[in-house]
Protein backbone atom coordinates (compact mmCIF):
# COMPACT_ATOMS: atom_id res chain seq x y z
CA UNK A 1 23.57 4.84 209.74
CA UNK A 2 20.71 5.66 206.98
CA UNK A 3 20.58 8.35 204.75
CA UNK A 4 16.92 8.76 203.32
CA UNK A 5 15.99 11.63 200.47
CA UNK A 6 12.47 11.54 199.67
CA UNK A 7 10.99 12.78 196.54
CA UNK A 8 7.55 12.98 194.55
CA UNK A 9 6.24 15.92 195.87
CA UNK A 10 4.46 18.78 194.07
CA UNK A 11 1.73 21.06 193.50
CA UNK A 12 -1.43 19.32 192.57
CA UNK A 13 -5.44 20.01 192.33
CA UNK A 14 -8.08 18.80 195.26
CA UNK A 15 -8.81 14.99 194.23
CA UNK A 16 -5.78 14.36 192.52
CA UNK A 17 -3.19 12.06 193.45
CA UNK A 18 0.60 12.31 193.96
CA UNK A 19 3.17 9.34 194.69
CA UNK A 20 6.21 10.30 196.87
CA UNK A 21 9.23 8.26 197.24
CA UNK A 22 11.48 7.58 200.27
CA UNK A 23 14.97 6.01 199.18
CA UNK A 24 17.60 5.00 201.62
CA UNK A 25 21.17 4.43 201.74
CA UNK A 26 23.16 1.71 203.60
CA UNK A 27 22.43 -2.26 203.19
CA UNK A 28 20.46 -2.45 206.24
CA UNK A 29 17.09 -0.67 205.11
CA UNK A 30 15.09 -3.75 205.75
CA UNK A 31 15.59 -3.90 209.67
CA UNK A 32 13.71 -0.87 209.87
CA UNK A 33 10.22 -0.23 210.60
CA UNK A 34 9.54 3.24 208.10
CA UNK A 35 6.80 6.01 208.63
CA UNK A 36 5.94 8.83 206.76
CA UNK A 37 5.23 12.06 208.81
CA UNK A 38 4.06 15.81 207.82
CA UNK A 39 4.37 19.17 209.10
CA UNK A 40 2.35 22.11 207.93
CA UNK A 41 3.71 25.52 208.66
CA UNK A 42 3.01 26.47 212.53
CA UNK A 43 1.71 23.31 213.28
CA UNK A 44 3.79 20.29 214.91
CA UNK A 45 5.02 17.32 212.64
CA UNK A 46 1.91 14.64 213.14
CA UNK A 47 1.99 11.13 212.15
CA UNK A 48 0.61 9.95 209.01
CA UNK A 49 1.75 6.27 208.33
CA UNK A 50 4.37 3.42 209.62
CA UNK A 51 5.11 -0.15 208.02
CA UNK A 52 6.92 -2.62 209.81
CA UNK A 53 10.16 -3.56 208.37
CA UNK A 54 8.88 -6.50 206.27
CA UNK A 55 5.88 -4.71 204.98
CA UNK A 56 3.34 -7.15 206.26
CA UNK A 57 2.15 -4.87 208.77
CA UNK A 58 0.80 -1.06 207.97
CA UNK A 59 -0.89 2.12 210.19
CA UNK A 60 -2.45 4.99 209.36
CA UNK A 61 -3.73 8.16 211.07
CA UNK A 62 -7.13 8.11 210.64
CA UNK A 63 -7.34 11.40 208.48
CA UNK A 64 -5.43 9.66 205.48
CA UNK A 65 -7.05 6.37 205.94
CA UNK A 66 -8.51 5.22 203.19
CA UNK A 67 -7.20 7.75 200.74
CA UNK A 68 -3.35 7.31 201.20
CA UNK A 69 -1.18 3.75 200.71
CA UNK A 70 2.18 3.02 202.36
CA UNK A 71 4.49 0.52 200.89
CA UNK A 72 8.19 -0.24 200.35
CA UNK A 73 10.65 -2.28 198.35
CA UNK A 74 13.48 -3.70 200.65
CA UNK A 75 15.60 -5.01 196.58
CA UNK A 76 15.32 -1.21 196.05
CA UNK A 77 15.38 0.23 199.67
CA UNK A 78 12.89 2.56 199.19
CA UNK A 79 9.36 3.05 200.73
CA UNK A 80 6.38 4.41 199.36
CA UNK A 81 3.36 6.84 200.04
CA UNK A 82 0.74 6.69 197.63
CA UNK A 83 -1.73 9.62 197.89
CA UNK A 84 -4.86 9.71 196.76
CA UNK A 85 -8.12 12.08 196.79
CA UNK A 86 -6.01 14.74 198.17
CA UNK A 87 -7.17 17.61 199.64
CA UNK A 88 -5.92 21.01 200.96
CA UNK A 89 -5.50 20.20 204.52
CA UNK A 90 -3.19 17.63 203.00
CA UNK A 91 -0.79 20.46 202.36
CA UNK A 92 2.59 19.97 204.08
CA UNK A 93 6.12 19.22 203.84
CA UNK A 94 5.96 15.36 204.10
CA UNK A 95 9.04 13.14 205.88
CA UNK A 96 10.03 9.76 205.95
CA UNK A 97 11.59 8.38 208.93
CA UNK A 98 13.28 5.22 209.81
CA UNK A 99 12.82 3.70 213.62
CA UNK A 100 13.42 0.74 215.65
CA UNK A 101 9.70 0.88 217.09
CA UNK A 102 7.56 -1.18 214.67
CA UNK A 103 4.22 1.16 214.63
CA UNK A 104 5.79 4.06 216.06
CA UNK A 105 3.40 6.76 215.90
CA UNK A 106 5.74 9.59 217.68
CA UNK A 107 8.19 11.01 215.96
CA UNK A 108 10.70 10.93 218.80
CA UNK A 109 11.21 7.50 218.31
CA UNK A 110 12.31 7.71 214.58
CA UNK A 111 16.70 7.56 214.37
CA UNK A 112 16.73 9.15 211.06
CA UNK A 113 15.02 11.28 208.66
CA UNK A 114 14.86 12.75 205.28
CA UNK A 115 14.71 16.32 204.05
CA UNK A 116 11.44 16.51 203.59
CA UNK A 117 9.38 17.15 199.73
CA UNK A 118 6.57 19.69 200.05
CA UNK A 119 3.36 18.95 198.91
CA UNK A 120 0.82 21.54 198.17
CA UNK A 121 -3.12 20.90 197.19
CA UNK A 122 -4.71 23.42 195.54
CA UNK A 123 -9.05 23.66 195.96
């Protein structure tokens, strides 16, 4: 079982940057491959990106590549999404998800997710 509570989000200008935070309970956080995934209102929850449980590996949709960074810290069991250059079709409630599919790209195949933190982009 993980618990995960992600946090960072926030309102923030076109360009500018926010840093959200994924941490997890339980002492197994570093079997699982992590993604982050977003959902803006009436549109499904898509994909944005998945490391594999060591970190070595990372994927990105290509709409955030290049501007966003995913990382985590298996001593602190937390992951990372580092967002850069944002813009307004960035604006979403943003998830973190735990799965035992390294590069899982569907959210079906994540066990366990967060609440969500929204983030909003202003133009």
């Amino acid at each position: 079982q993980v618990q995960l509570v992600e946090s960072g989000g926030g309102l923030v200008q076109a360009g500018g940057s926010l840093r959200l935070s994924c941490a997890a309970s339980g002492r197994t956080f570093s079997r699982y491959p992590m993604g982050w995934f977003r959902q803006a209102p009436g549109k499904e929850r898509e994909f944005v990106a998945a490391i594999s449980n060591s970190g070595g590996s990372t994927y990105y949709a290509d709409s955030v590549k290049g501007r966003f960074t995913i990382s985590r810290d298996n001593a602190k069991n937390t992951v990372y999404l580092q967002m850069n250059s944002l813009k307004p079709e960035d604006t979403a409630v943003y998830y973190c998800g735990a799965s035992d599919v390294i590069d899982s790209q569907l959210s079906g195949q994540y066990d366990y997710w967060g609440q969500g933190t929204q983030v909003t982009v202003s133009s």
